[in-house]
Protein backbone atom coordinates (compact mmCIF):
# COMPACT_ATOMS: atom_id res chain seq x y z
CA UNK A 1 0.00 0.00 0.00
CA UNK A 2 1.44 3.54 -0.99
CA UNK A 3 1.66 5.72 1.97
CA UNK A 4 0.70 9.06 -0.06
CA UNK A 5 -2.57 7.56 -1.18
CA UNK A 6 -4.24 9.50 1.36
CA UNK A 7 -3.64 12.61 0.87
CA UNK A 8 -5.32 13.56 -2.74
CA UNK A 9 -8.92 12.18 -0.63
CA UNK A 10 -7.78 15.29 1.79
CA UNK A 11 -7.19 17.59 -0.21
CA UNK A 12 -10.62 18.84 -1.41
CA UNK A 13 -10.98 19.08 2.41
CA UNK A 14 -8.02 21.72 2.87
CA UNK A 15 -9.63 23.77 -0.17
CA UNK A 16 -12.73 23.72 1.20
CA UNK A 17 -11.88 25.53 4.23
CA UNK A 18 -8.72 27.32 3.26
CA UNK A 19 -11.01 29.23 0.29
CA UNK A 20 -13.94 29.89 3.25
CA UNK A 21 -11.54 31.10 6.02
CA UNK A 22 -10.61 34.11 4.74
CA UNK A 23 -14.34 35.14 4.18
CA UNK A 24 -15.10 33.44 7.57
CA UNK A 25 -12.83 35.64 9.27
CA UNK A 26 -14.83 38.78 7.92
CA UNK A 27 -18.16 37.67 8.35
CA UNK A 28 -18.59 37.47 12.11
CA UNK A 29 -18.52 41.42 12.51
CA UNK A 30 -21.68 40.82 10.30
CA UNK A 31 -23.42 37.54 11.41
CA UNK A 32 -21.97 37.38 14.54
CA UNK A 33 -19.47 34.38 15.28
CA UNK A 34 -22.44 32.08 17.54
CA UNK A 35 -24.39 32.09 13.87
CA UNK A 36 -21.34 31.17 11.81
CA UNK A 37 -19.73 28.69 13.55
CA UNK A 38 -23.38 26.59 14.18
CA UNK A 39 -24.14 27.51 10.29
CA UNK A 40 -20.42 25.87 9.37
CA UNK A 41 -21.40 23.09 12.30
CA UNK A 42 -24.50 22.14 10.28
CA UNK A 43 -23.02 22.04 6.79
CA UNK A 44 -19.95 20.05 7.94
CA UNK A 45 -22.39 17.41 9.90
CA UNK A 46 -24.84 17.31 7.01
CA UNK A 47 -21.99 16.75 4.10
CA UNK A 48 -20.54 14.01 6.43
CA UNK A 49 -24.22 12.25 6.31
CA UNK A 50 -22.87 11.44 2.68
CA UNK A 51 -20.59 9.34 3.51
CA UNK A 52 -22.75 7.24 4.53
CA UNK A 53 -23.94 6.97 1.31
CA UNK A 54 -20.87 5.61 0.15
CA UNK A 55 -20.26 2.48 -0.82
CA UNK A 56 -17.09 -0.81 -2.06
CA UNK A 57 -18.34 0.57 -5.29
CA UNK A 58 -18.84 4.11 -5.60
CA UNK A 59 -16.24 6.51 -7.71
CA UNK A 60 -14.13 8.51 -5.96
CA UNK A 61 -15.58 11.47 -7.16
CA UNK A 62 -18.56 11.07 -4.62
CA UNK A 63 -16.22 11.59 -1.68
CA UNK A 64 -14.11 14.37 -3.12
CA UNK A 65 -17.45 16.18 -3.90
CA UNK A 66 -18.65 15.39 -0.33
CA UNK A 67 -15.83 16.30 1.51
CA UNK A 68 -15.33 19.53 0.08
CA UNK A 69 -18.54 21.27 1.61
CA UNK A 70 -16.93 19.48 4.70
CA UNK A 71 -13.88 21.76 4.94
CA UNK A 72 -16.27 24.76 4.35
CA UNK A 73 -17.89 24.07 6.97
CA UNK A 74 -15.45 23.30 9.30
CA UNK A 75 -13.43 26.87 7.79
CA UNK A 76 -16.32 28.47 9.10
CA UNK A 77 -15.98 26.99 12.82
CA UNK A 78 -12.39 27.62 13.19
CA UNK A 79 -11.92 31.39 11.44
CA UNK A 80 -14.11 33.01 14.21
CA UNK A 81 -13.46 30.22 17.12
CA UNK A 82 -9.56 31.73 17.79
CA UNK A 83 -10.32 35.59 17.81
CA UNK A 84 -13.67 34.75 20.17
CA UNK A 85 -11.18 32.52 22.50
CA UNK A 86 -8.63 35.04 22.73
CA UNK A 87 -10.96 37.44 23.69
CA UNK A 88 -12.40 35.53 26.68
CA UNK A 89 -8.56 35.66 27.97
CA UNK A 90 -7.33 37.30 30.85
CA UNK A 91 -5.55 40.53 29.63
CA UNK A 92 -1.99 38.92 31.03
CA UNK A 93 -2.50 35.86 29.10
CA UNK A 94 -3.40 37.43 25.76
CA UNK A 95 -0.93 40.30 26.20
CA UNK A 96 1.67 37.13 26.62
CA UNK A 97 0.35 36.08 22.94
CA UNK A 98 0.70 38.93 21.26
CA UNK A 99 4.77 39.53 22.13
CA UNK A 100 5.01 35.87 20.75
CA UNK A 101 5.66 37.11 17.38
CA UNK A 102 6.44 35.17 14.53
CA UNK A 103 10.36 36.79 13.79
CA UNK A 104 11.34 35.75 18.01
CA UNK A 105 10.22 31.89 17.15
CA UNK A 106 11.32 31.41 13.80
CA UNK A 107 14.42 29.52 13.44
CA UNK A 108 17.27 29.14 10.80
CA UNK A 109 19.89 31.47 9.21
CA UNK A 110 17.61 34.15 8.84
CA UNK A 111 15.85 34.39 12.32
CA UNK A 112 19.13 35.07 13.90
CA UNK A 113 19.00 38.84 12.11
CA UNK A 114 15.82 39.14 12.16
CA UNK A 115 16.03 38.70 16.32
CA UNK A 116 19.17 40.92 16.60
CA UNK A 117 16.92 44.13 15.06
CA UNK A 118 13.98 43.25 17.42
């Protein structure tokens, strides 16, 4: 059995909810982030009913196309879930996060300057 197999079932998955994260992210200013993540609940728990719908001998095409309004779905639950935690946070705790910045943790050749202009 080939180890990479896997992966092309995933990926329209990721592309679900990488293309509805970004509009995710903007929508709970509008919708408010409760509605979105139960509306991306519901569409990722109603796709998955598809599955079992799928049988030995069904194309592959079946799952893709099912799994795709999966990752939409679940896009929609994470994009507003970490700004809503964070903001439940104790001021000293999310202070803590936002000094955490991406050039103090990176690592290699070119963290090492990046951290010596910081």
């Amino acid at each position: 059995m080939n180890a990479g197999r896997g992966r092309p079932a995933a990926r329209p998955l990721v592309i679900g909810s990488a293309l509805s994260k970004p509009v995710a992210g903007r929508l709970p200013g509008r919708v408010g982030s409760r509605r979105l993540v139960q509306a991306g609940a519901v569409l990722a728990l109603l796709s998955a009913f598809a599955f079992t719908r799928i049988g030995a001998g069904t194309s592959e095409v079946w799952p893709a196309i099912a799994a795709f309004p999966i990752g939409v779905g679940l896009g929609a639950v994470g994009a507003p879930t970490i700004p809503s935690l964070h903001r439940t946070l104790p001021g000293y705790l999310s202070r803590r996060e936002v000094r955490c910045s991406p050039r103090s943790t990176s690592s290699g050749p070119r963290s090492a300057s990046r951290s010596s202009r910081s």
